[in-house]
Protein backbone atom coordinates (compact mmCIF):
# COMPACT_ATOMS: atom_id res chain seq x y z
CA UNK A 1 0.00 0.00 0.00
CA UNK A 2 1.06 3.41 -1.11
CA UNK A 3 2.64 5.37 1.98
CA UNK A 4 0.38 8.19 3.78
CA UNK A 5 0.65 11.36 2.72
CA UNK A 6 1.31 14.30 5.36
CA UNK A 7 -0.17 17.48 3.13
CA UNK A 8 -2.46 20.09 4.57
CA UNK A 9 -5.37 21.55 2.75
CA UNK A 10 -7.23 24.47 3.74
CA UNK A 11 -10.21 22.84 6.25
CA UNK A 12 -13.91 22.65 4.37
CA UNK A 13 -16.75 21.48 6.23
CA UNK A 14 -19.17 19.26 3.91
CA UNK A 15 -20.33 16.29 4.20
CA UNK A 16 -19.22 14.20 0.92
CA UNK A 17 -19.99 10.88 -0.86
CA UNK A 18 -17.33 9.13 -3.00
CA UNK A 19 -18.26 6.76 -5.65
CA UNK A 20 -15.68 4.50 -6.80
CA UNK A 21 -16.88 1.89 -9.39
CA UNK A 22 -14.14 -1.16 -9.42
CA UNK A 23 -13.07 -3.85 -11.91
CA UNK A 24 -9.64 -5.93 -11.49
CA UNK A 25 -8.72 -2.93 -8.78
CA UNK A 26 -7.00 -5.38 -6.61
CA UNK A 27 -4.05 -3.65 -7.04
CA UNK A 28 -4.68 -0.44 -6.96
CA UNK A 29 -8.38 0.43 -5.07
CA UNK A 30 -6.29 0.77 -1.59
CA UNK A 31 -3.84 3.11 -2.10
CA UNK A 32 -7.01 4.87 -3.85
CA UNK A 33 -9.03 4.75 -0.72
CA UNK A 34 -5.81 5.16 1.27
CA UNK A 35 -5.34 8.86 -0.09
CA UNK A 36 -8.84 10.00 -0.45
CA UNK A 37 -9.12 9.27 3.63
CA UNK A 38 -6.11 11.06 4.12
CA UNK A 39 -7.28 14.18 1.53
CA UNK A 40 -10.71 14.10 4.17
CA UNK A 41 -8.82 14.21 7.40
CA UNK A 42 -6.63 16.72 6.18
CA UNK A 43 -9.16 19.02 5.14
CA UNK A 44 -11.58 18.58 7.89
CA UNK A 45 -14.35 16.69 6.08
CA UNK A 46 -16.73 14.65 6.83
CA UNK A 47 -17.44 11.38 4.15
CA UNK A 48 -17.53 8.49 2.91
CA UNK A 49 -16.55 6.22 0.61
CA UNK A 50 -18.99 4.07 -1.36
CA UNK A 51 -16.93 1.10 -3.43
CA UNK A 52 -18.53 -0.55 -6.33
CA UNK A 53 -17.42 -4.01 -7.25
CA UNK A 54 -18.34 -4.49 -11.00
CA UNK A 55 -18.20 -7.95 -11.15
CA UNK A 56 -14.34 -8.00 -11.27
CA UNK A 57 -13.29 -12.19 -11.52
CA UNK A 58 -10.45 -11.12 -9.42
CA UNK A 59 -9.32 -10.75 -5.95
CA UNK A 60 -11.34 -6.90 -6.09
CA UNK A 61 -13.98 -8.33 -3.26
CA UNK A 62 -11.57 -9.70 -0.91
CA UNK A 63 -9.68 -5.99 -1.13
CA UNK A 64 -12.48 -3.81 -0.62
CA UNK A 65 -13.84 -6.37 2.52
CA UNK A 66 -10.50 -5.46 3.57
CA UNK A 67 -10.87 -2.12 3.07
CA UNK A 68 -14.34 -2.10 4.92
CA UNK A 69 -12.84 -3.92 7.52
CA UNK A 70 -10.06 -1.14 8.78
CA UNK A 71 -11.98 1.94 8.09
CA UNK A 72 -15.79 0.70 8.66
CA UNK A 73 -17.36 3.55 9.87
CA UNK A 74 -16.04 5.27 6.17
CA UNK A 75 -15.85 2.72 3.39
CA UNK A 76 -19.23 1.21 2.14
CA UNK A 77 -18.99 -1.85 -0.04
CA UNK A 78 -20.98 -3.11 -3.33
CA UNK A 79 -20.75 -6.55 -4.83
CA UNK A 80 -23.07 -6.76 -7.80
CA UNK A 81 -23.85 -9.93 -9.23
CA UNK A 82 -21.95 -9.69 -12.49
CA UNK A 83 -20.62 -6.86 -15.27
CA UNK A 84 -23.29 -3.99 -15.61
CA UNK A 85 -20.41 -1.37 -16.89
CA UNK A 86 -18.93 1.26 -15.13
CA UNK A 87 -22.12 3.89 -15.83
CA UNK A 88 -24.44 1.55 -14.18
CA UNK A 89 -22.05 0.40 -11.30
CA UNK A 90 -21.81 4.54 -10.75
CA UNK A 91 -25.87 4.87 -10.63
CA UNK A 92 -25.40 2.04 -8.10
CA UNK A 93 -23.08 3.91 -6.26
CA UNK A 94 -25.14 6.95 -6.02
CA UNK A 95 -28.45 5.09 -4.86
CA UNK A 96 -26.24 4.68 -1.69
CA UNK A 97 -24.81 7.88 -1.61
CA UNK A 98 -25.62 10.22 1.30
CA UNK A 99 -24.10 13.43 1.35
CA UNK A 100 -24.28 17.06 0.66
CA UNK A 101 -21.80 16.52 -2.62
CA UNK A 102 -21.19 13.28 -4.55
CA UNK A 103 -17.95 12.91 -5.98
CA UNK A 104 -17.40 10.14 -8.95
CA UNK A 105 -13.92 8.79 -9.47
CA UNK A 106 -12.05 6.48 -11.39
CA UNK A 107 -10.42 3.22 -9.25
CA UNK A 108 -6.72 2.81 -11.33
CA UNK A 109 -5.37 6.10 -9.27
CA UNK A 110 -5.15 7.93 -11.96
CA UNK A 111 -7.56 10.67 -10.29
CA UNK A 112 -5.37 12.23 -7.42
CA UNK A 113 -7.12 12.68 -4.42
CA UNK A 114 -5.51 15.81 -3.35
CA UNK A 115 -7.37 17.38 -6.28
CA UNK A 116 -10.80 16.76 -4.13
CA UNK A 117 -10.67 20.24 -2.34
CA UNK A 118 -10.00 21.80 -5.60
CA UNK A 119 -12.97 20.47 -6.94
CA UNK A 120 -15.15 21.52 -3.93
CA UNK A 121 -14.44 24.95 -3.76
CA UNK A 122 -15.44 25.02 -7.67
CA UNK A 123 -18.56 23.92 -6.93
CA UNK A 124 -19.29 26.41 -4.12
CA UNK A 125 -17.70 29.26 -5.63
CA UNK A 126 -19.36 28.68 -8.80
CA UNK A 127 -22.72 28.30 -8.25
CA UNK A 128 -22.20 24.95 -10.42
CA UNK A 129 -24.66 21.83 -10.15
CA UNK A 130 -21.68 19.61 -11.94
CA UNK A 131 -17.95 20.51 -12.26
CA UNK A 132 -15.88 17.69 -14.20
CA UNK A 133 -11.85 17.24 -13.29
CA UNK A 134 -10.74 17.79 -16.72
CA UNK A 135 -7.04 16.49 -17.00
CA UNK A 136 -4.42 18.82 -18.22
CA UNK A 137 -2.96 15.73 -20.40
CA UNK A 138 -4.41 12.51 -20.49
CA UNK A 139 -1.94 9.47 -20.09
CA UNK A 140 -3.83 7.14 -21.80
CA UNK A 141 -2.74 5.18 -25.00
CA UNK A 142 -2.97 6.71 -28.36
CA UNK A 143 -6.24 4.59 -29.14
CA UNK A 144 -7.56 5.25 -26.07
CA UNK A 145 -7.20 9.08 -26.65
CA UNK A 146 -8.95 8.45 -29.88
CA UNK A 147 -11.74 7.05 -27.88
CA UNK A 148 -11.82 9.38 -25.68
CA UNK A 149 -12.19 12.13 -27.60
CA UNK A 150 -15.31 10.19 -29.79
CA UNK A 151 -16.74 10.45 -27.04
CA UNK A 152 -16.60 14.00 -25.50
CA UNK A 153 -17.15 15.05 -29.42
CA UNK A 154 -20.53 13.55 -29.95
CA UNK A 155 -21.31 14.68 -26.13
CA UNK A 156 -20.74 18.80 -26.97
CA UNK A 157 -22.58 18.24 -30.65
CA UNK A 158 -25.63 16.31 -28.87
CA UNK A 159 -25.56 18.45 -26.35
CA UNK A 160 -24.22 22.16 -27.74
CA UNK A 161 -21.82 22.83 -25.09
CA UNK A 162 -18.01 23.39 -24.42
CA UNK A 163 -17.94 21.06 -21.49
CA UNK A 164 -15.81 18.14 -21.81
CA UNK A 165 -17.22 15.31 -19.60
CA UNK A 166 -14.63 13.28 -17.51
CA UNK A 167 -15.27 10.40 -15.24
CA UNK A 168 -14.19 12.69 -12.20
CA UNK A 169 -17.00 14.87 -11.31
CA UNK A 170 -18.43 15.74 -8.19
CA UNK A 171 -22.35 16.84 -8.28
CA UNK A 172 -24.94 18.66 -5.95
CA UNK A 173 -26.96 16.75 -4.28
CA UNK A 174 -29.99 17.81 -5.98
CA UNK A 175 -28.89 17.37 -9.33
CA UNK A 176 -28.31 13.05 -8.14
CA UNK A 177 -31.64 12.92 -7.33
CA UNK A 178 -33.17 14.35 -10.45
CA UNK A 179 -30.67 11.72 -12.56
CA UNK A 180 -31.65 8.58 -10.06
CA UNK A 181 -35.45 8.95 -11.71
CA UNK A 182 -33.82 7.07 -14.48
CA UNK A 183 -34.16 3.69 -14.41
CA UNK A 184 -33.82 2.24 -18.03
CA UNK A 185 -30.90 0.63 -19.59
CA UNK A 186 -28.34 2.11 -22.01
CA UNK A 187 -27.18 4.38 -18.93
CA UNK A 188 -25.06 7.11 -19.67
CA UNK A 189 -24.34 9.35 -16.55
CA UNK A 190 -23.28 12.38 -18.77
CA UNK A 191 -26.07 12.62 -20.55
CA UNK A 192 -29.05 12.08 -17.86
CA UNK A 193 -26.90 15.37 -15.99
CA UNK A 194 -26.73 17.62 -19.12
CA UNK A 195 -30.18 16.53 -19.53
CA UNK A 196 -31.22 17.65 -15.72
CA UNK A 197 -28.98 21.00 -15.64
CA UNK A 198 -27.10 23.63 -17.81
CA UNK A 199 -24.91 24.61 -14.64
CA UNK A 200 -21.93 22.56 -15.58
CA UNK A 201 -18.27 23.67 -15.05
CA UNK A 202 -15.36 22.32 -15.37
CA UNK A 203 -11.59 22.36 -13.93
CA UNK A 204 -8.37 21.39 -14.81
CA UNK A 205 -6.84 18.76 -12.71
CA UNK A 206 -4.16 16.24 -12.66
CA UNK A 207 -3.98 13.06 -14.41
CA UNK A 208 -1.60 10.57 -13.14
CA UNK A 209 -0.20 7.08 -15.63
CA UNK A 210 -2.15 4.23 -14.60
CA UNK A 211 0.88 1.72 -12.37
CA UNK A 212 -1.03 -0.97 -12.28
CA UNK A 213 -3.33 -3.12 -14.72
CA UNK A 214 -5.13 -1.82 -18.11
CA UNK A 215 -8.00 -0.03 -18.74
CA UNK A 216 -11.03 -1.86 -18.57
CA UNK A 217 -12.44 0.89 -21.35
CA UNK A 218 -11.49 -0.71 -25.07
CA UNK A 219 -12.47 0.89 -28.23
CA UNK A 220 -14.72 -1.02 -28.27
CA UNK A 221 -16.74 -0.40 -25.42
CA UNK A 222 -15.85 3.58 -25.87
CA UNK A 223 -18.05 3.18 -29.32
CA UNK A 224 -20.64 1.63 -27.61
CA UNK A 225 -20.71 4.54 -25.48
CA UNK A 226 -20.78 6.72 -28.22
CA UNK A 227 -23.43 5.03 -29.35
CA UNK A 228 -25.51 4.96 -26.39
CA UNK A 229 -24.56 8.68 -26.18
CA UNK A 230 -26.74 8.91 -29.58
CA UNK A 231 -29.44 6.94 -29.56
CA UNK A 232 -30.56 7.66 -26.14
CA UNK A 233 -30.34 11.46 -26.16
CA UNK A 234 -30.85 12.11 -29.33
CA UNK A 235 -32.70 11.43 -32.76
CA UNK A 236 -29.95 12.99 -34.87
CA UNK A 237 -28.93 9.49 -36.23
CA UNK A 238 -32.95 9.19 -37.35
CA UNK A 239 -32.91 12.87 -38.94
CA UNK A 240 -29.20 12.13 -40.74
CA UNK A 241 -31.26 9.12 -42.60
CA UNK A 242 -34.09 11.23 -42.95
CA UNK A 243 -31.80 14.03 -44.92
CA UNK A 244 -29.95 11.58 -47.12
CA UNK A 245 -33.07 9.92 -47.77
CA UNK A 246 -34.44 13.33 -49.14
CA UNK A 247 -31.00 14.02 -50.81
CA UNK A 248 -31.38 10.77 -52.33
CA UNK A 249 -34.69 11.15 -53.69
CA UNK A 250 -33.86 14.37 -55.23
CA UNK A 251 -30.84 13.48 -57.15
CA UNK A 252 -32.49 10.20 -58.53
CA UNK A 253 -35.18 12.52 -59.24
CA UNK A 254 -33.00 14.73 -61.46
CA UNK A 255 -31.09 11.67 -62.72
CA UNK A 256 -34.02 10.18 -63.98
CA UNK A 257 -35.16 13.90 -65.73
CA UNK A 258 -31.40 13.91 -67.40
CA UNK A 259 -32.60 10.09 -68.49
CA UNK A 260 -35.67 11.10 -70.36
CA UNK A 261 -34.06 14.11 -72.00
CA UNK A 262 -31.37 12.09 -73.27
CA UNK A 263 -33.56 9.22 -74.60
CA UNK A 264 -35.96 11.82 -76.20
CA UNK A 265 -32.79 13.39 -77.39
CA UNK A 266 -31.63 10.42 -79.34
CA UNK A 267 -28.40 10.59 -77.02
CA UNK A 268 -28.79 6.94 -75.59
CA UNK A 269 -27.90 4.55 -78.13
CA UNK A 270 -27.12 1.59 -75.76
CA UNK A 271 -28.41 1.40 -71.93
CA UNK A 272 -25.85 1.97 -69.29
CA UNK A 273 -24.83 -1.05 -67.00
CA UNK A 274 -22.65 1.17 -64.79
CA UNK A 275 -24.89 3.37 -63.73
CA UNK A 276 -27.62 0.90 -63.07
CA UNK A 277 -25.14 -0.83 -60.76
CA UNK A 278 -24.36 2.60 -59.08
CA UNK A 279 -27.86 3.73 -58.31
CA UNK A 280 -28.43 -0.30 -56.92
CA UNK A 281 -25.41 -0.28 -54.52
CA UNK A 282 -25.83 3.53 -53.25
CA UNK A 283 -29.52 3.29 -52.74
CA UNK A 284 -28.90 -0.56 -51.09
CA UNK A 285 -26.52 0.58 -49.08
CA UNK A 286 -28.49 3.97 -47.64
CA UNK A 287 -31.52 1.50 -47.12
CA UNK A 288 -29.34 -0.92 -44.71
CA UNK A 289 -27.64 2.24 -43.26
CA UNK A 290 -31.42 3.08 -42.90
CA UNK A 291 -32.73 0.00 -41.47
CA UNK A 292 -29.85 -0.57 -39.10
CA UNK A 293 -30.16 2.94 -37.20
CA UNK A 294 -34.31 2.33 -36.99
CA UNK A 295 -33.46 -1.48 -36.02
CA UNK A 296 -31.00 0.03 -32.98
CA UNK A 297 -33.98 2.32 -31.67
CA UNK A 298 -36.42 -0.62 -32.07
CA UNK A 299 -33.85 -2.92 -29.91
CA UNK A 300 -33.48 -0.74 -27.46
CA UNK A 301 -37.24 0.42 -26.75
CA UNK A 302 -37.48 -3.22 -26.46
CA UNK A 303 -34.99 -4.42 -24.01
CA UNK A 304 -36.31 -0.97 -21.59
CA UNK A 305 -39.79 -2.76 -22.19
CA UNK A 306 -38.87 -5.87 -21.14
CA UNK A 307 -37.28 -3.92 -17.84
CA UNK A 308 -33.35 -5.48 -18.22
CA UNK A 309 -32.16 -4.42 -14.84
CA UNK A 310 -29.59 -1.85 -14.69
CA UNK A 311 -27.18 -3.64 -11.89
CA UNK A 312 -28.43 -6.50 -9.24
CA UNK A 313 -26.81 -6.54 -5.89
CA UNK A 314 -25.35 -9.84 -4.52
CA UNK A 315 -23.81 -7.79 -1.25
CA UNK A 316 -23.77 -5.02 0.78
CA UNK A 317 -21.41 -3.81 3.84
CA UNK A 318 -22.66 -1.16 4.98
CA UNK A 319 -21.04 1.54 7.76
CA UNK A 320 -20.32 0.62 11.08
CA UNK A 321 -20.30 -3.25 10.20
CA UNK A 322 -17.70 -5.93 11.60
């Protein structure tokens, strides 16, 4: 475990909430914990710390018992029953949350603790329901970066702002409970805050190399993201198909108009096989682009229909326990 730190903040009186989600942390969630305890004594704070075990098929449980263990009247632990993804694991989190502010943060220590009072005083001073840690340079791989910024792209177009999310956030308590009305899949913590407030800040924070581990986040999953990003707070995707559709119709339109001139003009001796073949793969291909995008709406109204649960909790260790 990572040795204690000694530094001194300036003392701020709030009651706070932590929210770590956790996959394959076992090597890293303590000295996590570890510092954000020592951040809270050292500024006079009040808090806890609410760990979320994401189904990690690691040694993550054992840890964060552990962890509950030594500092029980602080850490709170979460074992859900299998992988729900890091949004949902964070909604979990927050059902459990108690205090005044709610802080979200990422478990690979890459989120520095002694950036917490930074992040409070931004939210007081500013007047702000959500202020996001925004690192100065993220240490991430190249692909991961590419990801990354996917992501925060579609978030400002959806979404017509400047902010640029980041999984360290801390939020009022107010704005929590508007986003914990949601109860559907596809979750996307972002999106259900930019969709309850416009008072959104941000600040710029250290990022720290990940020492242990890889990200659980591939690009993969970050498109999938992106993708829930859009087809849950959005229809652009549906109005995109809608406007080449239209496009579409209007060029074949004139196409066909250039046709007829030309055959009444005597200036098509033998009919064209390439542009038949054109107008068939363009106008196949828009029609599967088409039916895809409608198909991923249909999907998902369906699965929220059939109620897919967002987590399921197989444990619970709650303050003050053995």
């Amino acid at each position: 475990m990572a040795p204690r730190t000694e530094q001194r903040y300036e003392t701020l009186n709030t009651d706070l909430s932590i929210v770590i989600p956790v996959f394959r942390g076992a090597a890293t969630i303590a000295s996590v914990v570890e510092g954000v305890i020592d951040c809270l004594r050292a500024a006079g704070m009040s808090g806890e710390i609410i760990l979320v075990d994401d189904g990690s098929p690691d040694e993550t449980w054992q840890v964060l018992k552990d962890l509950h263990a030594e500092f029980p009247n602080i850490v709170r632990a979460i074992r859900l029953m299998r992988n729900f993804g890091q949004h949902n694991a964070i909604v979990c989190g927050l059902r459990h949350a108690t205090g005044e502010y709610i802080v979200t943060m990422d478990d690979d220590g890459q989120h520095p603790p002694e950036e917490l009072p930074k992040l409070i005083r931004a939210i007081e001073e500013s007047g702000a329901d959500v202020v996001y840690g925004v690192p100065k340079e993220r240490s991430h791989a190249p692909w991961r970066n590419l990801g990354s910024w996917l992501v925060v792209t579609f978030y400002q177009w959806v979404f017509r702002t400047n902010v640029t999310p980041s999984a360290f956030r801390i939020m009022r308590r107010q704005v929590v409970d508007a986003i914990l009305t949601y109860d559907l899949n596809y979750t996307y913590v972002d999106g259900l805050l930019a969709w309850n407030t416009d008072r959104i800040a941000q600040l710029e924070v250290e990022h720290r190399p990940r020492q242990h581990g890889r990200s659980g986040y591939n690009l993969g999953k970050l498109l999938t993201l992106a993708m829930n990003l859009f087809t849950n707070f959005s229809i652009l995707p549906l109005q995109i198909v809608s406007i080449m559709g239209f496009v579409v119709a209007v060029l074949g339109f004139l196409l066909g108009l250039y046709y007829i001139l030309q055959r009444l003009l005597g200036g098509i001796a033998v009919p064209g096989y390439a542009s038949i073949i054109v107008a068939i793969l363009v106008l196949g291909g828009l029609q599967m682009l088409s039916v895809g995008i409608i198909g991923e709406y249909l999907g998902r109204v369906h699965i929220n229909i059939n109620r897919k649960p967002q987590y399921t909790i197989r444990e619970i260790l709650t303050q003050g326990e053995p």
